[in-house]
PDB file of N, CA and C in Angstrom:
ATOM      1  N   UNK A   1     192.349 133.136 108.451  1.00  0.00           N
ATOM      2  CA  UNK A   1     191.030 133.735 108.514  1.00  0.00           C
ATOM      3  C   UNK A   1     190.105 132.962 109.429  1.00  0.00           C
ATOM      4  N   UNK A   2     190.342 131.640 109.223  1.00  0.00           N
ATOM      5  CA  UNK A   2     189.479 130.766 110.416  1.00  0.00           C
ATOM      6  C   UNK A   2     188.441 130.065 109.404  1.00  0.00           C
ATOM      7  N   UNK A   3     187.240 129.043 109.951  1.00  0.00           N
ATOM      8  CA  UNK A   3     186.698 128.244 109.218  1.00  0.00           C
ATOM      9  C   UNK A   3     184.972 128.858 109.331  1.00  0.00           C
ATOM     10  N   UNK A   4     184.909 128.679 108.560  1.00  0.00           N
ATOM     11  CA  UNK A   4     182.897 128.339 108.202  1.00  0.00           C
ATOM     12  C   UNK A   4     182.197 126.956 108.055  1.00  0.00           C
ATOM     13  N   UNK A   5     181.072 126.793 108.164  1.00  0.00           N
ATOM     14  CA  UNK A   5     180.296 125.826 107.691  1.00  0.00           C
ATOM     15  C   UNK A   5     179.024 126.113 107.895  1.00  0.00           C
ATOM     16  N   UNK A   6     178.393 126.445 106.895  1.00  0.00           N
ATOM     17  CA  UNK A   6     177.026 127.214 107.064  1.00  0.00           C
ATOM     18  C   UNK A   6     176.448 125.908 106.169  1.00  0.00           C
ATOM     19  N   UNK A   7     174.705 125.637 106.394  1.00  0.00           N
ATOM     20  CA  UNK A   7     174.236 124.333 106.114  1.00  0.00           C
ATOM     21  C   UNK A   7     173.218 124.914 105.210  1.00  0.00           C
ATOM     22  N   UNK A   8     172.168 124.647 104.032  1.00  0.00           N
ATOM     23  CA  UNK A   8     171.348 125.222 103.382  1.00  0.00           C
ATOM     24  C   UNK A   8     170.444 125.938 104.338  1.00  0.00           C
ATOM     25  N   UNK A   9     169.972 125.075 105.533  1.00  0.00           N
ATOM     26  CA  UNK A   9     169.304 125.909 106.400  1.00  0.00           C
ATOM     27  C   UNK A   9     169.630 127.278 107.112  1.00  0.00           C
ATOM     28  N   UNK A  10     170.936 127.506 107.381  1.00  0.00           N
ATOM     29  CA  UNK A  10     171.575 128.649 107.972  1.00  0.00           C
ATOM     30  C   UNK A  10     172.244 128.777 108.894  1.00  0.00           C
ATOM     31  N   UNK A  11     172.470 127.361 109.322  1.00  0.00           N
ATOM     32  CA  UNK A  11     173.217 127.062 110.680  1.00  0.00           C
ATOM     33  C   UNK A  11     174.453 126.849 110.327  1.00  0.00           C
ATOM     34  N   UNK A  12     174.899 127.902 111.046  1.00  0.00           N
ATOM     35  CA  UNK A  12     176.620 128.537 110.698  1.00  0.00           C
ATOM     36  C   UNK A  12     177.232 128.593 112.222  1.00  0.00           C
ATOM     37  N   UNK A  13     178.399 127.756 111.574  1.00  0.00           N
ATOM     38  CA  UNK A  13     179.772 127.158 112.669  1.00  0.00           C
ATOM     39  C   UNK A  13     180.786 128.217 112.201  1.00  0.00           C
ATOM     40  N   UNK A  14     181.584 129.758 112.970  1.00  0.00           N
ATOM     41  CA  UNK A  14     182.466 129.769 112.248  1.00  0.00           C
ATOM     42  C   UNK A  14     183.547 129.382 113.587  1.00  0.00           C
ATOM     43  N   UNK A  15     184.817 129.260 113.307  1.00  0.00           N
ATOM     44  CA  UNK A  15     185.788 128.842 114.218  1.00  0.00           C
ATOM     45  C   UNK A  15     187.236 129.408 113.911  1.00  0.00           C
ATOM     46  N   UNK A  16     188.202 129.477 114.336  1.00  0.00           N
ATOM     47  CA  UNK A  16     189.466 130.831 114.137  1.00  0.00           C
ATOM     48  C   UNK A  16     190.356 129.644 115.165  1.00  0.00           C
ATOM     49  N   UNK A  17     191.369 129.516 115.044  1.00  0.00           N
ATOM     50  CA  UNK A  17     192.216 129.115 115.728  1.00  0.00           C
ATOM     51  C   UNK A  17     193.699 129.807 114.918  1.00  0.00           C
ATOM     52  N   UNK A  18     194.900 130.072 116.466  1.00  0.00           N
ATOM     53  CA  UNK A  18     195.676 130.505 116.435  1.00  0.00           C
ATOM     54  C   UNK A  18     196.582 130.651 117.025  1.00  0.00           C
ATOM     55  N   UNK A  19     198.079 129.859 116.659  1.00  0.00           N
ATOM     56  CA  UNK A  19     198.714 129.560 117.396  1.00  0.00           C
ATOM     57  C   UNK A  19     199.421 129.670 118.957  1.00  0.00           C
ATOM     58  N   UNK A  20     199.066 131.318 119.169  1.00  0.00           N
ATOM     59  CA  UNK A  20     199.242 132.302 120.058  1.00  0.00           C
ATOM     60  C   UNK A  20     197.437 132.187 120.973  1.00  0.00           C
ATOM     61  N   UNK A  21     197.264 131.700 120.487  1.00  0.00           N
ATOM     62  CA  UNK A  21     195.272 132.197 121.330  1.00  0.00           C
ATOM     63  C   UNK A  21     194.444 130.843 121.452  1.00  0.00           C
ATOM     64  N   UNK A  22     193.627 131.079 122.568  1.00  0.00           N
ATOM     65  CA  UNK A  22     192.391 130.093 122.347  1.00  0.00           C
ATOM     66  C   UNK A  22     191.599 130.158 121.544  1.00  0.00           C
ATOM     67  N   UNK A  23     191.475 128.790 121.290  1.00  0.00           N
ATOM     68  CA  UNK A  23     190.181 128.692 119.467  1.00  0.00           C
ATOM     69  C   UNK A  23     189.438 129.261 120.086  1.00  0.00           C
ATOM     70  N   UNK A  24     188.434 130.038 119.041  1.00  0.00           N
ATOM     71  CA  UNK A  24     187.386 130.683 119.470  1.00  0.00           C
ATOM     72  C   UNK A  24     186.656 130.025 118.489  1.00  0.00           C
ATOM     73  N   UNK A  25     184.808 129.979 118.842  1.00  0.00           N
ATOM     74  CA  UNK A  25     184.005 129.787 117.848  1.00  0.00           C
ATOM     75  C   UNK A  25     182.809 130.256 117.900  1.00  0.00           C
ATOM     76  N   UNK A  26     182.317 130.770 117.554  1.00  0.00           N
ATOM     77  CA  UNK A  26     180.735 131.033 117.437  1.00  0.00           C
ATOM     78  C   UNK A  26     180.199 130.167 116.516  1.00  0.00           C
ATOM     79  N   UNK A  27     178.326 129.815 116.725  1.00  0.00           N
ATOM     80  CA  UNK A  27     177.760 129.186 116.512  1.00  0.00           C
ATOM     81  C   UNK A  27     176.472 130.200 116.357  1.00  0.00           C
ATOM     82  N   UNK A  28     175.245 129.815 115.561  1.00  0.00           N
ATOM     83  CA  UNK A  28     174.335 130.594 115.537  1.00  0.00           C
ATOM     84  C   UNK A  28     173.348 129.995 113.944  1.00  0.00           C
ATOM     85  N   UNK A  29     172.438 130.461 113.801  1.00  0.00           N
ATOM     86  CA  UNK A  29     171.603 130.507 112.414  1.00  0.00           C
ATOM     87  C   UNK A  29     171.468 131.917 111.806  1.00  0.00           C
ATOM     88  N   UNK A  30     172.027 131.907 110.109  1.00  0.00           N
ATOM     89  CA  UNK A  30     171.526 132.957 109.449  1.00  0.00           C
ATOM     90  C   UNK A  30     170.391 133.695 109.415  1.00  0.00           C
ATOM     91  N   UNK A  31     169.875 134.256 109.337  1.00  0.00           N
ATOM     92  CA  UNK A  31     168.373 134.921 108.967  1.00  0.00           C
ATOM     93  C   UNK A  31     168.446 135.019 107.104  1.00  0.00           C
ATOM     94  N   UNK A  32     167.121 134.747 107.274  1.00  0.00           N
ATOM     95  CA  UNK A  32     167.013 134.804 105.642  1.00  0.00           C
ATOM     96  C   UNK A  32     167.886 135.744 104.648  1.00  0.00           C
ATOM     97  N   UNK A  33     168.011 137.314 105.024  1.00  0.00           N
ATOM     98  CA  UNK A  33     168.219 137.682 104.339  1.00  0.00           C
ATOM     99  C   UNK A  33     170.240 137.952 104.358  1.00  0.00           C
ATOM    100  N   UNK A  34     170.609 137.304 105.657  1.00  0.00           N
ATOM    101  CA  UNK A  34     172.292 136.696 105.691  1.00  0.00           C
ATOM    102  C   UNK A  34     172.268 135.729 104.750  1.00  0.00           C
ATOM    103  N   UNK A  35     171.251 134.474 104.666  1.00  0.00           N
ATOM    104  CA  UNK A  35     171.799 133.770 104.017  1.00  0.00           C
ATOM    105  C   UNK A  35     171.475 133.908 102.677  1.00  0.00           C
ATOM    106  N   UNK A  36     170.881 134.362 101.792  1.00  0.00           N
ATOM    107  CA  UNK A  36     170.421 135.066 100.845  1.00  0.00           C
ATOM    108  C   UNK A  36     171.583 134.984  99.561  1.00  0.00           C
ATOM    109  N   UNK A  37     172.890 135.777 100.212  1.00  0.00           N
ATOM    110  CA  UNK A  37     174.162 135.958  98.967  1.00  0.00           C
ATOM    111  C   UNK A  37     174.632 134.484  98.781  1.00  0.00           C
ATOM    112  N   UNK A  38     174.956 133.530  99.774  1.00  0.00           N
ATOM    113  CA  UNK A  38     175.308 132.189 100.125  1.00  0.00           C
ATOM    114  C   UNK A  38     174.310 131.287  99.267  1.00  0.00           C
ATOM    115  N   UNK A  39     173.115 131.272  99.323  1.00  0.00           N
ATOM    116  CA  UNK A  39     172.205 130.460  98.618  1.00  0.00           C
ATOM    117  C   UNK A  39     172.493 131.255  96.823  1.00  0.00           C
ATOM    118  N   UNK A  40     172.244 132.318  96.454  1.00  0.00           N
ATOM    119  CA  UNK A  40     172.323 132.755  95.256  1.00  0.00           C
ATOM    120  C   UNK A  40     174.148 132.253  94.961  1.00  0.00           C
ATOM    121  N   UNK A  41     175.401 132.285  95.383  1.00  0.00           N
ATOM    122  CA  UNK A  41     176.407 131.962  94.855  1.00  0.00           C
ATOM    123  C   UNK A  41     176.421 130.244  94.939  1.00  0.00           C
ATOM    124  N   UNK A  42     175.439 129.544  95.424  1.00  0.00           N
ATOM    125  CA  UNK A  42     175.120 128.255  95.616  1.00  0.00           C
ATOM    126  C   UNK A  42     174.810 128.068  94.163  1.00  0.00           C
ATOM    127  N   UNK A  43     173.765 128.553  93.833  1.00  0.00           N
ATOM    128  CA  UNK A  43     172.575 128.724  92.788  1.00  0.00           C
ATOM    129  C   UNK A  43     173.329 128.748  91.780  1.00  0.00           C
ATOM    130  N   UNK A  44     174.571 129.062  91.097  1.00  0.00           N
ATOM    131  CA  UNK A  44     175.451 129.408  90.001  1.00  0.00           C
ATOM    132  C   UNK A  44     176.202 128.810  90.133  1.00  0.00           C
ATOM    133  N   UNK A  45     176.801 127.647  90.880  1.00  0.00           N
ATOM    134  CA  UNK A  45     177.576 126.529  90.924  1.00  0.00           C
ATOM    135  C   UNK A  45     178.020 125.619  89.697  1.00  0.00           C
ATOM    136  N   UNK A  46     179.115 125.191  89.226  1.00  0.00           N
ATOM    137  CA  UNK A  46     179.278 124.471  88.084  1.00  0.00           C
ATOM    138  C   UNK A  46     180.858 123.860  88.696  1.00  0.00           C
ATOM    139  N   UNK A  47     180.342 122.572  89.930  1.00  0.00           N
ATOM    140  CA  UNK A  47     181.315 121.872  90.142  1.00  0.00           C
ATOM    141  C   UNK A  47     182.336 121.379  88.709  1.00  0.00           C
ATOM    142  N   UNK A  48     181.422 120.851  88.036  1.00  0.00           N
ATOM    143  CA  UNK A  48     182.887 120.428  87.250  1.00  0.00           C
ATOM    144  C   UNK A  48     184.228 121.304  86.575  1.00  0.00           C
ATOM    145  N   UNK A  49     183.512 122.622  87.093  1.00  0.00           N
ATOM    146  CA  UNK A  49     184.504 123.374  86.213  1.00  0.00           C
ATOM    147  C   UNK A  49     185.284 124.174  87.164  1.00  0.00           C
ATOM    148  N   UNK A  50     185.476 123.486  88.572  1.00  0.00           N
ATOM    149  CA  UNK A  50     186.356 123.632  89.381  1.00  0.00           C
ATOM    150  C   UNK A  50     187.566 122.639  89.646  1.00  0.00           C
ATOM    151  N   UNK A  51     188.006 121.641  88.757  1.00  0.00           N
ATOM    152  CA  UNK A  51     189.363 121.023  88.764  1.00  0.00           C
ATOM    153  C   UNK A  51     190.339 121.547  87.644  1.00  0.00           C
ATOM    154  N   UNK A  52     190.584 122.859  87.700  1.00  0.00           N
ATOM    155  CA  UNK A  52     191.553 123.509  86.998  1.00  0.00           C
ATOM    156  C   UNK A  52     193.455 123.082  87.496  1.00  0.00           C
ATOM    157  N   UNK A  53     194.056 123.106  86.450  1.00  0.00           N
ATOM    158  CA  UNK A  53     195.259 122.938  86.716  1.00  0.00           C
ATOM    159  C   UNK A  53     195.758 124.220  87.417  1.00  0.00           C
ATOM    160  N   UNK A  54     196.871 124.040  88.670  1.00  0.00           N
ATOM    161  CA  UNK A  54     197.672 125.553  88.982  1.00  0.00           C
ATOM    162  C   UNK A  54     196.512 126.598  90.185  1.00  0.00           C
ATOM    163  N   UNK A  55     195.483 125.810  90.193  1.00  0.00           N
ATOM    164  CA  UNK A  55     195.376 126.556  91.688  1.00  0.00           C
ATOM    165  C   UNK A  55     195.696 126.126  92.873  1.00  0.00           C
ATOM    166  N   UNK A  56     196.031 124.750  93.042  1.00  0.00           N
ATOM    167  CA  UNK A  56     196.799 124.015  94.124  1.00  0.00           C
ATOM    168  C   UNK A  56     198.236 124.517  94.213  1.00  0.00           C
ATOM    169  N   UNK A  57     198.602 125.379  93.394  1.00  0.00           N
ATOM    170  CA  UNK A  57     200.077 125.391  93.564  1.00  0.00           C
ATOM    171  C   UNK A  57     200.447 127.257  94.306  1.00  0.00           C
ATOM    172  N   UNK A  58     201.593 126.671  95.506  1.00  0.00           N
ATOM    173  CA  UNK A  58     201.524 127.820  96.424  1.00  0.00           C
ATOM    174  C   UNK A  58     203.065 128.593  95.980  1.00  0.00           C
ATOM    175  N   UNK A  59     203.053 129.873  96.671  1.00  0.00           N
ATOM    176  CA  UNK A  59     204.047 130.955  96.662  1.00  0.00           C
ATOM    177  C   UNK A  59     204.398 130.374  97.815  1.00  0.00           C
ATOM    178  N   UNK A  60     205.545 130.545  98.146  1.00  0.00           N
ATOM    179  CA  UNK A  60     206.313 130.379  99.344  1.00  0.00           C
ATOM    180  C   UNK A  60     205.322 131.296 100.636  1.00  0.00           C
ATOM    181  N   UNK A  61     204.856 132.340 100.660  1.00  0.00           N
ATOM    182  CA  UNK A  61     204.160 133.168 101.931  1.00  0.00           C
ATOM    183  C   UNK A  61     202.892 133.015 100.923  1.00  0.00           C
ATOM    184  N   UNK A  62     201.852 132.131 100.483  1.00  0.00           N
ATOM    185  CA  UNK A  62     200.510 131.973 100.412  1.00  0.00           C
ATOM    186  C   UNK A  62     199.852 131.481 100.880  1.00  0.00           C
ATOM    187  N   UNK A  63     198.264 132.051 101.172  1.00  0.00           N
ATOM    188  CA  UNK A  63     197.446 131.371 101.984  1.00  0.00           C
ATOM    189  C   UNK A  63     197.257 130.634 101.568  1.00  0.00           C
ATOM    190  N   UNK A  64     196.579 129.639 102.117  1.00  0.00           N
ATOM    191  CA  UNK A  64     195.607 128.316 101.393  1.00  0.00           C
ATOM    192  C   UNK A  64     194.585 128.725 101.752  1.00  0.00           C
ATOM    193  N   UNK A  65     192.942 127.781 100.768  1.00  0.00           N
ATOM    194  CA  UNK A  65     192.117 127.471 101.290  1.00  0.00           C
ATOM    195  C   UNK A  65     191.733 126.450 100.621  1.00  0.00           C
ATOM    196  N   UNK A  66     190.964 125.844 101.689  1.00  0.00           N
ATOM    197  CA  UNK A  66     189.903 124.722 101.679  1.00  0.00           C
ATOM    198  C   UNK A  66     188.443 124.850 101.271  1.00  0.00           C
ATOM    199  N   UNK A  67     187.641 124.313 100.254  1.00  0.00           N
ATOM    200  CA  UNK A  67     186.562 124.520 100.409  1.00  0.00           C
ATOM    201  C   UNK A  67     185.688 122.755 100.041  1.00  0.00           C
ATOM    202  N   UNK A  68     184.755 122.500 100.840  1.00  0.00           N
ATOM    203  CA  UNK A  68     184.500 121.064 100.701  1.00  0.00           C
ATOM    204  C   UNK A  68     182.638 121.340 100.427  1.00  0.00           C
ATOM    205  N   UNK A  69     182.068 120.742  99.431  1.00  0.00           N
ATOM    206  CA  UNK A  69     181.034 121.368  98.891  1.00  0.00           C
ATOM    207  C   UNK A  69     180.207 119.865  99.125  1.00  0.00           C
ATOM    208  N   UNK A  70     179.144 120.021  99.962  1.00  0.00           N
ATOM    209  CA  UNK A  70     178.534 118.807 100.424  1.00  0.00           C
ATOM    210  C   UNK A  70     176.999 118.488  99.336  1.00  0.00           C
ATOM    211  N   UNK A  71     176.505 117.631  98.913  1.00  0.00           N
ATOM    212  CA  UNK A  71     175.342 117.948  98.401  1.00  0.00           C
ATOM    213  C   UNK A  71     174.609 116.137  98.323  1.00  0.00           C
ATOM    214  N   UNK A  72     173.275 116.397  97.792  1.00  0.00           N
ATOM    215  CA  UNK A  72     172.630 114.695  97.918  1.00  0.00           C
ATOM    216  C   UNK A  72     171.993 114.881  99.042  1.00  0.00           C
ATOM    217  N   UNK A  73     170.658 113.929  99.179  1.00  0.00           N
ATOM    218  CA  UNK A  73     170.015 114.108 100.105  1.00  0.00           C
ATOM    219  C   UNK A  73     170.853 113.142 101.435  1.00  0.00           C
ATOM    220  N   UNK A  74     171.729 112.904 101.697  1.00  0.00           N
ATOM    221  CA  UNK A  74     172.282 112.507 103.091  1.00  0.00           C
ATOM    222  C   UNK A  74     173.512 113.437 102.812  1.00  0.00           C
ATOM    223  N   UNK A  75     174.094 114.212 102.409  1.00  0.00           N
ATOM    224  CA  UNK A  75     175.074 115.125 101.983  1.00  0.00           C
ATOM    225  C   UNK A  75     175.959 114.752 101.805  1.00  0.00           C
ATOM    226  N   UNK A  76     176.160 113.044 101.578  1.00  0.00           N
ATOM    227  CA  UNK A  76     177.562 112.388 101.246  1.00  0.00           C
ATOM    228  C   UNK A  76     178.195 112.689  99.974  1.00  0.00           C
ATOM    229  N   UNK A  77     177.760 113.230  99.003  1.00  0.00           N
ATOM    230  CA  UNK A  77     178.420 113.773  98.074  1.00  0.00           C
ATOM    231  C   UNK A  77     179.471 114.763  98.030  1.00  0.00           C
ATOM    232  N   UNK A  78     180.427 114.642  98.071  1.00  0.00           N
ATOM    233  CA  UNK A  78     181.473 115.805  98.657  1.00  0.00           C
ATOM    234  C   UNK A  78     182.383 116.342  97.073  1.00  0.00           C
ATOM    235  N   UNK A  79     182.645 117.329  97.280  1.00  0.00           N
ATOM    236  CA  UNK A  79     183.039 118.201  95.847  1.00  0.00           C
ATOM    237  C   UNK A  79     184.081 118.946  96.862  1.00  0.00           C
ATOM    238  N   UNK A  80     185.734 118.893  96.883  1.00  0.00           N
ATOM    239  CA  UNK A  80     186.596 119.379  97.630  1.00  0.00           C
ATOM    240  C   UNK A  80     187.494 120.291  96.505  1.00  0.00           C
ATOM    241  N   UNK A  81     188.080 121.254  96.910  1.00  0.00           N
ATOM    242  CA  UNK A  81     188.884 122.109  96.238  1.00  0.00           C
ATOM    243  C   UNK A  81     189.619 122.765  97.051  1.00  0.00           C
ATOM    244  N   UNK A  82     190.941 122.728  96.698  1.00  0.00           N
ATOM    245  CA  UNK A  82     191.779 123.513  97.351  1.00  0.00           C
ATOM    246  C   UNK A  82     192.617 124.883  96.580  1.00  0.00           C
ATOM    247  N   UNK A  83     193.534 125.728  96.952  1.00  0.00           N
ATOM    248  CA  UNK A  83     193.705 126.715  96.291  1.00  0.00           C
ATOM    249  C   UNK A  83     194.579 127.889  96.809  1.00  0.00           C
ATOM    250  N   UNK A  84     195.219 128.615  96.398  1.00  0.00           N
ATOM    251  CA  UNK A  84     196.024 130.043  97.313  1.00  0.00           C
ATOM    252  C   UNK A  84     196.063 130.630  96.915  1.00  0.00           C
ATOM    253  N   UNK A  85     196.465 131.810  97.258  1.00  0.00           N
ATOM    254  CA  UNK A  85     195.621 133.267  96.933  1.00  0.00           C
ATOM    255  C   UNK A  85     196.330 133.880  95.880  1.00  0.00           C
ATOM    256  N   UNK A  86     197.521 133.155  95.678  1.00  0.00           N
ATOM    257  CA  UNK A  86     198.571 133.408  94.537  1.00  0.00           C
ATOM    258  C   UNK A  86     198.176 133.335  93.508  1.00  0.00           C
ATOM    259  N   UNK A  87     196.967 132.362  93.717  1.00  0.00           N
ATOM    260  CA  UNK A  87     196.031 131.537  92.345  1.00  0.00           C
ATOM    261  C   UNK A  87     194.472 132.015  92.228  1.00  0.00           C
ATOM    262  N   UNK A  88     194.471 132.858  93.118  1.00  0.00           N
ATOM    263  CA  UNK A  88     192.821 133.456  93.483  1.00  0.00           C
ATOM    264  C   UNK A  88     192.664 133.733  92.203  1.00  0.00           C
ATOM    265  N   UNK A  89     193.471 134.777  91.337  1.00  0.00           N
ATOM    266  CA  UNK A  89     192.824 135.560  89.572  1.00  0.00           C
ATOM    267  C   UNK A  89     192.395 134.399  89.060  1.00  0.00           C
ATOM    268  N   UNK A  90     193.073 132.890  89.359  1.00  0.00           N
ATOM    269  CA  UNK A  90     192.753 131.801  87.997  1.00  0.00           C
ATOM    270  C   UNK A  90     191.152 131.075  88.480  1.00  0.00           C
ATOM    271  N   UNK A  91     191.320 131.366  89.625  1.00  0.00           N
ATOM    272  CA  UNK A  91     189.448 130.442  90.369  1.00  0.00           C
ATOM    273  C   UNK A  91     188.510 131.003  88.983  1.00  0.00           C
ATOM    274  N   UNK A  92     187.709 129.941  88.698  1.00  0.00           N
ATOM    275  CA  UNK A  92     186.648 129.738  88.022  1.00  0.00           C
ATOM    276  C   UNK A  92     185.473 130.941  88.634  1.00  0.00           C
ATOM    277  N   UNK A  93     184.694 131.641  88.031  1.00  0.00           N
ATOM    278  CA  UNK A  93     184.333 132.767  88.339  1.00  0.00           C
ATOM    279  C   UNK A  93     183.341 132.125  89.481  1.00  0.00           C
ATOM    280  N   UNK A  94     183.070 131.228  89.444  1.00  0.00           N
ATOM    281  CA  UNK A  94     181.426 130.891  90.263  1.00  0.00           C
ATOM    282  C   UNK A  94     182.454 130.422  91.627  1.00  0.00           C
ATOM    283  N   UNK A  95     183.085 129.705  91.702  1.00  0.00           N
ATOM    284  CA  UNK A  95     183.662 129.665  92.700  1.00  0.00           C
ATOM    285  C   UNK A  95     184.269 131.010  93.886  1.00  0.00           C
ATOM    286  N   UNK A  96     185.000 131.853  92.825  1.00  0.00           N
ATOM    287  CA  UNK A  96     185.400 133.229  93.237  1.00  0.00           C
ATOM    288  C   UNK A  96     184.327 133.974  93.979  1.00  0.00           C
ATOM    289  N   UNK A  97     182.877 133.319  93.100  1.00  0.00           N
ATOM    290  CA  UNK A  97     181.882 134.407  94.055  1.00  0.00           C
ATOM    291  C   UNK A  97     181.334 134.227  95.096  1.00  0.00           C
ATOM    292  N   UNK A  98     181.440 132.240  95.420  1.00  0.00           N
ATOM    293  CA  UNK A  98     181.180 131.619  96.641  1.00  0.00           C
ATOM    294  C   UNK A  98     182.075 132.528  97.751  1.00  0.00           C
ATOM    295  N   UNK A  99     183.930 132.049  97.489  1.00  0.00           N
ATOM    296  CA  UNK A  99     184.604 132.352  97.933  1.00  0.00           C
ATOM    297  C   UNK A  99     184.336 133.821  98.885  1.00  0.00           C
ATOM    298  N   UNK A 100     184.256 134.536  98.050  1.00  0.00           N
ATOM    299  CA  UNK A 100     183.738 136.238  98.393  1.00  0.00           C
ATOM    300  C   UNK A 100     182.697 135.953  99.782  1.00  0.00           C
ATOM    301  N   UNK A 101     181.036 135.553  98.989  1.00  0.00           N
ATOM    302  CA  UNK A 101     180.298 135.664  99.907  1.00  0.00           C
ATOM    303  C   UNK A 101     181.078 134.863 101.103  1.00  0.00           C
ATOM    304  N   UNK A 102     181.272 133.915 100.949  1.00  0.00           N
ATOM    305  CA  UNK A 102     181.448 133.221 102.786  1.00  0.00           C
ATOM    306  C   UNK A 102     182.761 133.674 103.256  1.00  0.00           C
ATOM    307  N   UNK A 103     183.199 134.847 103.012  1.00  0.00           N
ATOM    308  CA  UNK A 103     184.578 135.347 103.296  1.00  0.00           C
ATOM    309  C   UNK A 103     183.648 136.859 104.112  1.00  0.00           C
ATOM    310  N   UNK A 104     183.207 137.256 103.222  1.00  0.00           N
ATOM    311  CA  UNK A 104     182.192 138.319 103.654  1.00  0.00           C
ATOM    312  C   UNK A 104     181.430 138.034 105.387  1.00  0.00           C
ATOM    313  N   UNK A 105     180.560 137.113 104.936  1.00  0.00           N
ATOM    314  CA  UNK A 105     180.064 136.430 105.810  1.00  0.00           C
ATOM    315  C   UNK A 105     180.633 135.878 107.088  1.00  0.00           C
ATOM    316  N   UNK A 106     181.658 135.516 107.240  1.00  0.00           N
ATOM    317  CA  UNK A 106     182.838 135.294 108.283  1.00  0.00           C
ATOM    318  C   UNK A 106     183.152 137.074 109.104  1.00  0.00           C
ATOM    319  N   UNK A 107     183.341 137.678 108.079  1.00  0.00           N
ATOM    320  CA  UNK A 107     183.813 139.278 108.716  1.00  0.00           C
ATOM    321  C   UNK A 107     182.510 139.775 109.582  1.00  0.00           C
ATOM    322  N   UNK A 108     181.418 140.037 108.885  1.00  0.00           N
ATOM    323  CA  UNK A 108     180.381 140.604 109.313  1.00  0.00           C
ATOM    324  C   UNK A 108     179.213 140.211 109.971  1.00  0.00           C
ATOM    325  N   UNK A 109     179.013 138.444 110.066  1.00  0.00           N
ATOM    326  CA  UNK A 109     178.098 137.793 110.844  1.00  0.00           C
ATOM    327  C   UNK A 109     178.840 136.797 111.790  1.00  0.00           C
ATOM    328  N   UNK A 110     180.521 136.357 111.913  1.00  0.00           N
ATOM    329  CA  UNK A 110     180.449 135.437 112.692  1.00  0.00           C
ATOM    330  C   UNK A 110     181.477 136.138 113.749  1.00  0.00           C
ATOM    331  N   UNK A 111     181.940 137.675 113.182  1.00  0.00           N
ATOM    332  CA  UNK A 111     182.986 137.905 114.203  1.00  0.00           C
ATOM    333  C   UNK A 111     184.180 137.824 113.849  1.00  0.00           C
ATOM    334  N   UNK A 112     184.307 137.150 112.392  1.00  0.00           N
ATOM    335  CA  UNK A 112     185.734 137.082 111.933  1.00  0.00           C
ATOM    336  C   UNK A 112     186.908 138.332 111.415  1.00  0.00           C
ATOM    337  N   UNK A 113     187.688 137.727 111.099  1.00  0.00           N
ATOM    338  CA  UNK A 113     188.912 139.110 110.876  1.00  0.00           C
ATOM    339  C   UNK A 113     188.445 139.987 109.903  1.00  0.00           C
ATOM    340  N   UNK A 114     188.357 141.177 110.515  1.00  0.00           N
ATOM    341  CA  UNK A 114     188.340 142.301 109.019  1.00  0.00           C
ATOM    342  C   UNK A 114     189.610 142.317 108.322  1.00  0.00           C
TER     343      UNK A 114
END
């Protein structure tokens, strides 16, 4: 699907690389009401109840993803989770809805894969 990194402010990196193609990336800032779903699935966050057993674990043809959750006023606080789609039903609901929005958000504001 390719990567994101959108910042509380709205400044969104997405990037796609592929083995066959040149990385591509766009760069740009949300407008309030893009970043809007992103801040509200922010807003319902409950890091600790994202180290579940069995979502790290893959199907032979599953995606992965990465998600690295920065916070603190110098943003060194890092909250990392990994996961595949084999395991998507077991994600913790607040996570699932992050997941969604910045999956969304990739399709329809940065150019990414439908």
């Amino acid at each position: 699907m390719g990567n994101i990194a959108v910042t509380s402010e709205g400044k969104c990196t997405y990037y796609q690389n592929n083995r066959d193609q040149v990385k591509s990336m766009v760069t740009g800032t949300l407008n309030a009401r893009q970043l809007q779903p992103i801040k509200d699935a922010v807003a319902q966050l409950d890091l600790k109840g994202w180290n579940k057993p069995g979502l790290n674990v893959a199907a032979p043809d599953a995606f992965g993803y990465k998600l690295e959750f920065r916070t603190g006023a110098d943003l060194k606080e890092l909250t990392p989770i990994q996961w595949y789609d084999n395991a998507a039903d077991q994600l913790p609901a607040d996570l699932k809805r992050l997941s969604v929005v910045l999956e969304e958000t990739m399709k329809t504001r940065c150019g990414g894969p439908s």
